[in-house]
C-alpha atoms as a PDB file:
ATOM      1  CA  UNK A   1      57.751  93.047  60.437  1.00  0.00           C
ATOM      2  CA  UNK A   2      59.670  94.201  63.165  1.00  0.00           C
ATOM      3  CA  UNK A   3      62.434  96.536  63.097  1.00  0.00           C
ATOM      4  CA  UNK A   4      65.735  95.411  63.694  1.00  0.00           C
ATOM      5  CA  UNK A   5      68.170  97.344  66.489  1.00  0.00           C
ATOM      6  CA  UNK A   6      71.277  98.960  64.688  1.00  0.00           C
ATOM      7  CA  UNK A   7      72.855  96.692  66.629  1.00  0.00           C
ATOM      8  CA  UNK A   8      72.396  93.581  65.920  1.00  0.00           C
ATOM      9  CA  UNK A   9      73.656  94.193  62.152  1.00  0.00           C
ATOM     10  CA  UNK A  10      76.590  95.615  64.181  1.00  0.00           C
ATOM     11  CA  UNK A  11      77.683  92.412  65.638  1.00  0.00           C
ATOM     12  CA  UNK A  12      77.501  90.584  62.783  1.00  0.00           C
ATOM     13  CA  UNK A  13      80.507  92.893  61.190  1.00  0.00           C
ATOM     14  CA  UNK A  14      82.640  92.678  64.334  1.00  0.00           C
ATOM     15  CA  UNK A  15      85.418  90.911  64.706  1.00  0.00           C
ATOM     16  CA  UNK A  16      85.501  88.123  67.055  1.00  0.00           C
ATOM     17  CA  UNK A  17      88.065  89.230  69.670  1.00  0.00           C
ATOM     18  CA  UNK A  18      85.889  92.477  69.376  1.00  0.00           C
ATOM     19  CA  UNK A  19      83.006  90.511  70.073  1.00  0.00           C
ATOM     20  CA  UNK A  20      84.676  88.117  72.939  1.00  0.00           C
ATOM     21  CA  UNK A  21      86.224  91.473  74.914  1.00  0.00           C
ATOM     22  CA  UNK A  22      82.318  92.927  74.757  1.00  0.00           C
ATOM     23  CA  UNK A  23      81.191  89.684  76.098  1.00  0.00           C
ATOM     24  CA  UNK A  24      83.863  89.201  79.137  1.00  0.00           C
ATOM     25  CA  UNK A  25      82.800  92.943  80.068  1.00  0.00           C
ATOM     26  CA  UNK A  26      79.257  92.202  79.962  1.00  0.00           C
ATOM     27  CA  UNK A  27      80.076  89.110  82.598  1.00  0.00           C
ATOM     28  CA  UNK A  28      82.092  91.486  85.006  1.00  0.00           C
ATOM     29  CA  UNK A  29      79.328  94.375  84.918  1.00  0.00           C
ATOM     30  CA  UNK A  30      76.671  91.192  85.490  1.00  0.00           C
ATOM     31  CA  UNK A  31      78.961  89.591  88.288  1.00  0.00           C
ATOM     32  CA  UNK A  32      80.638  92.630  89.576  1.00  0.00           C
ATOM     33  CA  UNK A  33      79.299  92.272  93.407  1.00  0.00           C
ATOM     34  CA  UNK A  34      80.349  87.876  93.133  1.00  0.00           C
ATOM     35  CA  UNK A  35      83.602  88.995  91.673  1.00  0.00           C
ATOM     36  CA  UNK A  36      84.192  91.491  94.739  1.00  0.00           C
ATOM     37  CA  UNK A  37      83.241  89.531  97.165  1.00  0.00           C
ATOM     38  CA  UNK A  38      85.297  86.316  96.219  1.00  0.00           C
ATOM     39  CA  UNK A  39      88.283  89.275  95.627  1.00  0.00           C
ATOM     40  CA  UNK A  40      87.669  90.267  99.411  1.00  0.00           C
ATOM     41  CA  UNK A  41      88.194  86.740 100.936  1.00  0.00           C
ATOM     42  CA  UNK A  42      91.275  85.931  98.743  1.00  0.00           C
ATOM     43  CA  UNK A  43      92.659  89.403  99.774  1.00  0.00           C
ATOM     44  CA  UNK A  44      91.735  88.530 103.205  1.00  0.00           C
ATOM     45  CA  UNK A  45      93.212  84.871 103.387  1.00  0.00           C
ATOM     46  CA  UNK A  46      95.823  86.136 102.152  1.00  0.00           C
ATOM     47  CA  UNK A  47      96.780  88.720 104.059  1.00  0.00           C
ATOM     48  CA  UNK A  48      96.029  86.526 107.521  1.00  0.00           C
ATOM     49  CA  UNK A  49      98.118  83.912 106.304  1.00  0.00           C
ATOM     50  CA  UNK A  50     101.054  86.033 105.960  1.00  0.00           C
ATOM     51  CA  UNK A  51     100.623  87.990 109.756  1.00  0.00           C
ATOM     52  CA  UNK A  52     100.663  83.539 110.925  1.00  0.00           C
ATOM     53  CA  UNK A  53     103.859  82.879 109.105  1.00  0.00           C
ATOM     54  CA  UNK A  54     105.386  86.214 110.743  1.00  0.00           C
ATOM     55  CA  UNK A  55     104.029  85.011 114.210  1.00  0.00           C
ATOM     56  CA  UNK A  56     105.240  81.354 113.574  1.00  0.00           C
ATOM     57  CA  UNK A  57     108.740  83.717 113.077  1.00  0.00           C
ATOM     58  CA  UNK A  58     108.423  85.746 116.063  1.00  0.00           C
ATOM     59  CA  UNK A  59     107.842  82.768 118.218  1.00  0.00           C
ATOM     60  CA  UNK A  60     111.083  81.078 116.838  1.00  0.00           C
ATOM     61  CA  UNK A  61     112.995  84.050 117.762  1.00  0.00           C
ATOM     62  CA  UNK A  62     111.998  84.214 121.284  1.00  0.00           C
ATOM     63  CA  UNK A  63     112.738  80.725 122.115  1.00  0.00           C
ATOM     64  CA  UNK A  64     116.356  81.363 122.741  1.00  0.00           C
ATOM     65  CA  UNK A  65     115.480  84.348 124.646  1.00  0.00           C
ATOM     66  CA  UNK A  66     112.845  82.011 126.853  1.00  0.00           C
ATOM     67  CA  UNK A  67     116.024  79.481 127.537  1.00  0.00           C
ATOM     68  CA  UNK A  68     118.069  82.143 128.791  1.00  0.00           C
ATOM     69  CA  UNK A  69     115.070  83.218 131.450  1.00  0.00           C
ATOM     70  CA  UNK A  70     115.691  79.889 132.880  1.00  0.00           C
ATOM     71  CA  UNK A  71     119.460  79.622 133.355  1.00  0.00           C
ATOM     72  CA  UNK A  72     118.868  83.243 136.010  1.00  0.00           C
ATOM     73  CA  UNK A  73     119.803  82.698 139.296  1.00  0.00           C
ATOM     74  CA  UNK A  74     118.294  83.555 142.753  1.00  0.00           C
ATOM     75  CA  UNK A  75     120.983  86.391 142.686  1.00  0.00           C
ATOM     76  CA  UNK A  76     119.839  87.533 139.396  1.00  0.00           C
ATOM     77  CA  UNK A  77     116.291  87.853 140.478  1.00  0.00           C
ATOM     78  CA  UNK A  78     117.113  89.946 144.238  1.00  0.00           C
ATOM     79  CA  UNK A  79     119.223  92.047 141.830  1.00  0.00           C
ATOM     80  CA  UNK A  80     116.143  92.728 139.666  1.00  0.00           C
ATOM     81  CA  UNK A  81     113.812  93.085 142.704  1.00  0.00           C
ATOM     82  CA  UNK A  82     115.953  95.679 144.051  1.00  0.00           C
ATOM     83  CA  UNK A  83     115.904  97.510 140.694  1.00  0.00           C
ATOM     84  CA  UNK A  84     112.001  97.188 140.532  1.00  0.00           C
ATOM     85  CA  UNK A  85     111.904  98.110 144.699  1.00  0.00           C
ATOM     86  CA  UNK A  86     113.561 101.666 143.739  1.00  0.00           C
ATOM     87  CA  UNK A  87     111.664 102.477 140.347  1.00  0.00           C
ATOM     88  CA  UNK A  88     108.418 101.728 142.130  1.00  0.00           C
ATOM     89  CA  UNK A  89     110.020 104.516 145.291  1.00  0.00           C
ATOM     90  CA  UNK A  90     111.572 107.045 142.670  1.00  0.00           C
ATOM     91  CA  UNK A  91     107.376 106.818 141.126  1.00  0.00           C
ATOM     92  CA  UNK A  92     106.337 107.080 144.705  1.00  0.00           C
ATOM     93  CA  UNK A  93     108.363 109.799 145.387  1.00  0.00           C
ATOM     94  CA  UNK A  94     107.470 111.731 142.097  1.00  0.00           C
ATOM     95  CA  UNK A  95     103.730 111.652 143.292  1.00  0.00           C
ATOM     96  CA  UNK A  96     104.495 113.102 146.570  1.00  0.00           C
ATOM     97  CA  UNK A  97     105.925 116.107 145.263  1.00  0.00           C
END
Protein backbone atom coordinates (compact mmCIF):
# COMPACT_ATOMS: atom_id res chain seq x y z
CA UNK A 1 0.00 0.00 0.00
CA UNK A 2 1.23 3.25 -0.63
CA UNK A 3 2.24 5.74 1.79
CA UNK A 4 0.27 8.64 2.29
CA UNK A 5 2.02 12.44 2.22
CA UNK A 6 1.70 14.14 5.75
CA UNK A 7 -0.19 16.26 3.92
CA UNK A 8 -2.97 15.11 2.76
CA UNK A 9 -4.16 14.08 6.46
CA UNK A 10 -3.30 17.79 6.94
CA UNK A 11 -5.99 19.12 4.81
CA UNK A 12 -8.47 17.14 6.00
CA UNK A 13 -8.08 18.96 9.67
CA UNK A 14 -7.98 22.46 8.16
CA UNK A 15 -10.40 24.72 8.30
CA UNK A 16 -12.07 25.79 5.24
CA UNK A 17 -11.15 29.49 4.96
CA UNK A 18 -7.64 27.94 5.74
CA UNK A 19 -8.08 25.75 2.98
CA UNK A 20 -9.80 28.45 0.43
CA UNK A 21 -6.78 31.23 1.25
CA UNK A 22 -4.15 28.13 0.29
CA UNK A 23 -6.12 27.58 -2.78
CA UNK A 24 -6.49 31.43 -4.09
CA UNK A 25 -2.53 31.53 -3.48
CA UNK A 26 -1.94 28.50 -5.36
CA UNK A 27 -4.04 30.29 -8.45
CA UNK A 28 -1.89 33.58 -8.21
CA UNK A 29 1.59 31.62 -8.02
CA UNK A 30 -0.03 29.40 -11.18
CA UNK A 31 -1.31 32.66 -13.01
CA UNK A 32 1.16 35.12 -11.77
CA UNK A 33 2.62 36.15 -15.43
CA UNK A 34 -1.68 36.33 -16.85
CA UNK A 35 -2.37 38.29 -13.74
CA UNK A 36 0.62 40.80 -14.59
CA UNK A 37 0.07 41.17 -17.78
CA UNK A 38 -3.79 41.93 -17.67
CA UNK A 39 -2.49 44.38 -14.46
CA UNK A 40 -0.13 46.14 -17.11
CA UNK A 41 -2.88 47.01 -19.71
CA UNK A 42 -5.43 48.18 -17.05
CA UNK A 43 -2.56 50.31 -15.54
CA UNK A 44 -1.84 51.40 -18.96
CA UNK A 45 -5.49 52.27 -20.17
CA UNK A 46 -5.75 53.85 -17.46
CA UNK A 47 -3.20 56.02 -17.23
CA UNK A 48 -3.68 57.10 -21.22
CA UNK A 49 -7.12 57.81 -20.61
CA UNK A 50 -6.44 60.26 -18.00
CA UNK A 51 -3.31 62.29 -20.12
CA UNK A 52 -6.81 62.45 -23.11
CA UNK A 53 -9.15 63.95 -20.61
CA UNK A 54 -6.24 66.52 -19.56
CA UNK A 55 -5.64 67.24 -23.36
CA UNK A 56 -9.47 67.43 -24.07
CA UNK A 57 -8.84 70.28 -20.99
CA UNK A 58 -5.96 71.95 -22.41
CA UNK A 59 -7.62 72.35 -25.72
CA UNK A 60 -10.72 74.01 -24.02
CA UNK A 61 -8.52 76.44 -22.43
CA UNK A 62 -6.83 77.64 -25.45
CA UNK A 63 -9.86 78.30 -27.41
CA UNK A 64 -10.40 81.68 -25.94
CA UNK A 65 -6.84 82.40 -26.34
CA UNK A 66 -7.19 81.23 -30.31
CA UNK A 67 -10.31 83.90 -30.60
CA UNK A 68 -8.31 86.60 -29.34
CA UNK A 69 -5.40 85.79 -32.19
CA UNK A 70 -8.04 86.71 -34.57
CA UNK A 71 -9.47 90.02 -33.35
CA UNK A 72 -5.22 91.47 -33.89
CA UNK A 73 -4.92 94.03 -36.20
CA UNK A 74 -2.48 94.86 -39.08
CA UNK A 75 -1.00 97.35 -36.45
CA UNK A 76 -0.70 94.69 -33.95
CA UNK A 77 1.22 92.45 -36.22
CA UNK A 78 4.01 95.50 -37.68
CA UNK A 79 4.27 96.11 -33.90
CA UNK A 80 5.25 92.45 -33.35
CA UNK A 81 7.42 92.32 -36.52
CA UNK A 82 9.36 95.13 -35.32
CA UNK A 83 9.84 93.41 -31.94
CA UNK A 84 10.91 90.10 -33.74
CA UNK A 85 13.15 92.49 -36.48
CA UNK A 86 15.32 93.72 -33.31
CA UNK A 87 15.58 90.35 -31.23
CA UNK A 88 16.69 88.62 -34.40
CA UNK A 89 19.60 92.05 -34.73
CA UNK A 90 20.37 92.14 -30.84
CA UNK A 91 21.16 87.81 -31.69
CA UNK A 92 22.97 89.02 -34.73
CA UNK A 93 24.83 91.39 -33.02
CA UNK A 94 25.73 89.03 -30.03
CA UNK A 95 27.41 86.64 -32.66
CA UNK A 96 29.50 89.30 -34.09
CA UNK A 97 31.16 90.08 -31.02
Amino acid sequence: MAKQSGTARRRDDESVPTRTVDLVFRFVRFAEFEILFILFFVIAFIIFKDLELNMKGAKQECRPLMNNLETISSNDLETMGAWTRQIEQRKVAKVGD
